[in-house]
Protein backbone atom coordinates (compact mmCIF):
# COMPACT_ATOMS: atom_id res chain seq x y z
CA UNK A 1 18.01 -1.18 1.46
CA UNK A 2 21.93 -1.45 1.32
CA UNK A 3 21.56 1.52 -1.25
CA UNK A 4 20.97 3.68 1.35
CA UNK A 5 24.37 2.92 3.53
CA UNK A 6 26.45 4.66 0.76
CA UNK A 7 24.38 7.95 0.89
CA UNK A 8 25.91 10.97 2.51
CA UNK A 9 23.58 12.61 5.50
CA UNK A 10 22.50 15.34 3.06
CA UNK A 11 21.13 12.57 0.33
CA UNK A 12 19.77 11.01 3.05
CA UNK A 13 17.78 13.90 4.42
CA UNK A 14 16.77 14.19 1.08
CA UNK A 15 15.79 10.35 0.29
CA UNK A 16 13.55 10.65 3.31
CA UNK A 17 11.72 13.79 2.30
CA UNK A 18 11.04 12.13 -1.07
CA UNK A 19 10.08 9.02 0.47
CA UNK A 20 7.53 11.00 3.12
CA UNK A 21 5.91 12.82 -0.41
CA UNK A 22 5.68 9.50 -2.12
CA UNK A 23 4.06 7.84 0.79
CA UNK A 24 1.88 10.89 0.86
CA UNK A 25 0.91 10.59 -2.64
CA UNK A 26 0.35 6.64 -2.49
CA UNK A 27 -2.03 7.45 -0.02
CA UNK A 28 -4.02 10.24 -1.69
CA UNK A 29 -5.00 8.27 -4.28
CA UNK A 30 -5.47 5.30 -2.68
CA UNK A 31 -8.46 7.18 -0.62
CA UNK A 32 -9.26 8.95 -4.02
CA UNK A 33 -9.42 5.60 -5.88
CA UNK A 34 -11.03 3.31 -3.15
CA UNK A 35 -13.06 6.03 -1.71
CA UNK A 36 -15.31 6.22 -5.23
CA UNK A 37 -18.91 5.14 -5.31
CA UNK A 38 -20.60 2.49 -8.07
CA UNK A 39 -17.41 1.36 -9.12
CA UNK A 40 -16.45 -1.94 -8.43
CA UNK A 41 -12.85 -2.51 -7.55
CA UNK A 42 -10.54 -5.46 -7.25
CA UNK A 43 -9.57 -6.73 -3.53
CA UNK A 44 -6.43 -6.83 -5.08
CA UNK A 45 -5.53 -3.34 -5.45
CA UNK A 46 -6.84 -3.00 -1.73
CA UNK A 47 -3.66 -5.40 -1.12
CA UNK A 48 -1.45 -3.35 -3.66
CA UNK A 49 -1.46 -0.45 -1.98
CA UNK A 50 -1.05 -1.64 1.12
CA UNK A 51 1.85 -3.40 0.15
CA UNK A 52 3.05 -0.48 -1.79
CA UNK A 53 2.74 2.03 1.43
CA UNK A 54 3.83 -1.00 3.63
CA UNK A 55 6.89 -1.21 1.89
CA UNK A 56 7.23 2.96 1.45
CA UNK A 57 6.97 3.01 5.46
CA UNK A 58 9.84 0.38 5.72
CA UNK A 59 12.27 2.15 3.63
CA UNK A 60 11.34 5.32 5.50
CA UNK A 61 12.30 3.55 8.87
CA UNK A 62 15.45 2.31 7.56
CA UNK A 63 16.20 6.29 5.87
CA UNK A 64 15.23 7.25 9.65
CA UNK A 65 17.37 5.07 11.33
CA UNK A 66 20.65 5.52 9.13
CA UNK A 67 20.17 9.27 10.02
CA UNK A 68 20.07 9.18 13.44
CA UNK A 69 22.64 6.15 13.99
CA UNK A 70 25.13 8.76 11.91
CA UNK A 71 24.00 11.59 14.17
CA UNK A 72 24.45 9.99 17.63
């Protein structure tokens, strides 16, 4: 997440928006896919997209942080 230390406030206001939509996204259709009927799905894409969102959330945290350690 060192990519992020670089960023100026403004790209990082902007990261973090992008990150919230992708997390927001991730979700959707993991409650579109998941959420279907007679279709048998793999316990492993359970655990993909809870990595996936598990790792979205973490980069959002560390966005999060970096803005409000610059701010303070």
């Amino acid at each position: 997440m060192e990519k992020y230390d670089a960023m100026s406030q403004e790209e990082l206001r902007a990261k973090l928006q992008e990150l919230k939509d992708l997390r927001d996204e991730v979700l959707e259709e993991r409650d579109m896919i998941l959420g279907q009927r007679n279709v048998h799905l793999s316990s492993l894409l359970v655990t993909k997209y809870a990595k996936d969102i598990e790792e979205i959330e973490a980069q959002i945290a560390h966005v999060e942080a970096l803005i409000a350690r610059r701010e303070g």
